[in-house]
Structure formats: structure tokens, C-alpha cells
C-alpha atoms as a PDB file:
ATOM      1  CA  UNK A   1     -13.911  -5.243  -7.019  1.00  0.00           C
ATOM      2  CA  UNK A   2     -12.380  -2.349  -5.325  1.00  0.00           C
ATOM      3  CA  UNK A   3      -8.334  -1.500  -5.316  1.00  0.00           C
ATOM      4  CA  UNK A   4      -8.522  -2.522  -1.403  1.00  0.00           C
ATOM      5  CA  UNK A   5     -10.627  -5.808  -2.468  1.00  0.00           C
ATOM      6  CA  UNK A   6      -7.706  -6.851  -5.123  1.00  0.00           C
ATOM      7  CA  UNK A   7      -4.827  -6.188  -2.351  1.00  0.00           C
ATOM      8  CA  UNK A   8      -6.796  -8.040  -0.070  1.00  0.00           C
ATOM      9  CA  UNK A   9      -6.653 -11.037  -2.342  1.00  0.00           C
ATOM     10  CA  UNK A  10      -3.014 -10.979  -2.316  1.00  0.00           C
ATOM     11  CA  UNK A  11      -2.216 -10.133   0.872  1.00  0.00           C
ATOM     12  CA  UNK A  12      -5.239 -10.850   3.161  1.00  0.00           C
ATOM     13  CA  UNK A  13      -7.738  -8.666   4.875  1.00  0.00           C
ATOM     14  CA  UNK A  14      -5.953  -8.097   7.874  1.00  0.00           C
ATOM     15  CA  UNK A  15      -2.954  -6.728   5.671  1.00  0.00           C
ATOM     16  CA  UNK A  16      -4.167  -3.653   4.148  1.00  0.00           C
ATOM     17  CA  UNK A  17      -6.038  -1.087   5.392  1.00  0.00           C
ATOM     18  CA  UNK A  18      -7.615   2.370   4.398  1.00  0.00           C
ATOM     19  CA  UNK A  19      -8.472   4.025   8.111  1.00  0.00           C
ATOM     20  CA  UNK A  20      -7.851   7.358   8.548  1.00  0.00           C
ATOM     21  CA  UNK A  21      -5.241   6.771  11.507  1.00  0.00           C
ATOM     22  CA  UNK A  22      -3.343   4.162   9.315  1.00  0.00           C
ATOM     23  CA  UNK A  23      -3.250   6.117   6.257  1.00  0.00           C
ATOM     24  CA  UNK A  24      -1.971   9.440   8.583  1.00  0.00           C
ATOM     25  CA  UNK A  25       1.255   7.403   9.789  1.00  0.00           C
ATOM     26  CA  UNK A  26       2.509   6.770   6.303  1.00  0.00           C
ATOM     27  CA  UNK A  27       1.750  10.305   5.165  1.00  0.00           C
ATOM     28  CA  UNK A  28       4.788  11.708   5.740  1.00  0.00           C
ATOM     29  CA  UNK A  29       8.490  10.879   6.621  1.00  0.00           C
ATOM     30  CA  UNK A  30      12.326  12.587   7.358  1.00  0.00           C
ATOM     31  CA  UNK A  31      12.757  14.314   3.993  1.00  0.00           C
ATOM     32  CA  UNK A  32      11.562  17.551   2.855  1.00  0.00           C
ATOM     33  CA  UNK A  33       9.036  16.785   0.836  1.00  0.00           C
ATOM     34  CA  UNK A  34       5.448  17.871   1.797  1.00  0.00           C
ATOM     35  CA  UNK A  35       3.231  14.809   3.990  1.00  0.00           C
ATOM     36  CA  UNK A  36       0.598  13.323   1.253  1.00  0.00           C
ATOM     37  CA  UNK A  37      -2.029  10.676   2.888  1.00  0.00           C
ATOM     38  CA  UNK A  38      -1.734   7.549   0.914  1.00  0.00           C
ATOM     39  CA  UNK A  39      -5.159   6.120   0.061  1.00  0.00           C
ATOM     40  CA  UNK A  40      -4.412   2.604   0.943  1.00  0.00           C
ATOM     41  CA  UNK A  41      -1.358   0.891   2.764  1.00  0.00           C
ATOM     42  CA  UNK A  42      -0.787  -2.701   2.349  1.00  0.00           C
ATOM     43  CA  UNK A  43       1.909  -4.978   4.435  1.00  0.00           C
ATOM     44  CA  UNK A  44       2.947  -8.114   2.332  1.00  0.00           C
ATOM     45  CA  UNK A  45       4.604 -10.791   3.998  1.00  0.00           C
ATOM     46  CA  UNK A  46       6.271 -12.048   1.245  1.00  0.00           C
ATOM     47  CA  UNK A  47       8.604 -11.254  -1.757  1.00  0.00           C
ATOM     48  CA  UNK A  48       6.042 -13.156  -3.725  1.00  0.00           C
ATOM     49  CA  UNK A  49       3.001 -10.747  -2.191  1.00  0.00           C
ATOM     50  CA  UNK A  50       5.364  -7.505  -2.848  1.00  0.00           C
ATOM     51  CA  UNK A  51       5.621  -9.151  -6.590  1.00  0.00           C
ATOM     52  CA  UNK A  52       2.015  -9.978  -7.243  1.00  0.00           C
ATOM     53  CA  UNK A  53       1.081  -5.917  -5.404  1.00  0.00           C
ATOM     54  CA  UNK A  54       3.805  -4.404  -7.857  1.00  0.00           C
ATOM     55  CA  UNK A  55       2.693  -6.727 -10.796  1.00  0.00           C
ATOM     56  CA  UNK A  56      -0.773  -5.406 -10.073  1.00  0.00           C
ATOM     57  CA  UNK A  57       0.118  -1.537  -9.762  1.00  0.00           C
ATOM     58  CA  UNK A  58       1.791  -1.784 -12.986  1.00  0.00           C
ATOM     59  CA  UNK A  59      -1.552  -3.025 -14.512  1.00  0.00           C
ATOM     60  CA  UNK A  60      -3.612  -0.973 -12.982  1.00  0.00           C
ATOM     61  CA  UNK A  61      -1.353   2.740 -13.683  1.00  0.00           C
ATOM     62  CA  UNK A  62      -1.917   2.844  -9.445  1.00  0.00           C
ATOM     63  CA  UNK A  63       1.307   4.517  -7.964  1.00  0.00           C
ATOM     64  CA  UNK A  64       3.358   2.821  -5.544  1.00  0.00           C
ATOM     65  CA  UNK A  65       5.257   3.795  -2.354  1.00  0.00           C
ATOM     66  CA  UNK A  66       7.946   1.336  -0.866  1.00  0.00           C
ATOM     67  CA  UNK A  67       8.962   1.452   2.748  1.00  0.00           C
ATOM     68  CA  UNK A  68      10.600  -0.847   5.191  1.00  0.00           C
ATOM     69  CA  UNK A  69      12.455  -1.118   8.035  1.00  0.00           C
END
């Protein structure tokens, strides 16, 4: 299974996504530091989905950005 495919488990197919217009409007925010595309962006609805995503990003060594509103 693919990174997407295991987020998808947790969070459902409709959740995370990997498009090239997604992935460009979480490449950047206010600060200074220089925009970087994320490969995949995922939106839990859930403390338990944000848990089992972390959980699995620790496994897996795979980076993690938070961001909310």
C-alpha cells in the first residue's frame, strides 16, 4: 500500500489528497520561511484520526505538518 492508501484507511478517501492544486495551497504560509509543496495533505475529523495519522508518521519516519484554523 501506498502512504496516501494508509491515510486513506484512517481518514477516508475523500480526506486526503495529493493534486497538484491541493498540495500548492498548503505550500506556503505568513512566516518567512521559503513555500515547500507537501506531498500529501490529509484532513482528519477526529482527535482519534489526528492520533492514529501521528501514530503512523512516527512509524513510518514520514514528517508531519500541523495546521488548523
Amino acid at each position: 500500500m501506498s502512504i496516501k492508501d494508509d491515510i486513506a484507511a484512517v481518514v477516508g478517501a475523500d480526506n486526503v489528497s495529493d493534486a497538484p492544486e491541493t498540495l500548492a495551497g498548503y505550500a506556503a504560509d505568513e512566516s518567512f520561511v521559503a513555500p515547500r509543496s507537501p506531498s500529501l495533505v490529509a484532513f482528519p475529523g477526529s482527535a482519534e484520526e489526528v492520533q492514529a495519522i501521528m501514530k503512523y508518521a512516527n512509524q513510518t519516519k514520514i514528517p508531519v505538518t500541523p495546521r488548523s484554523s
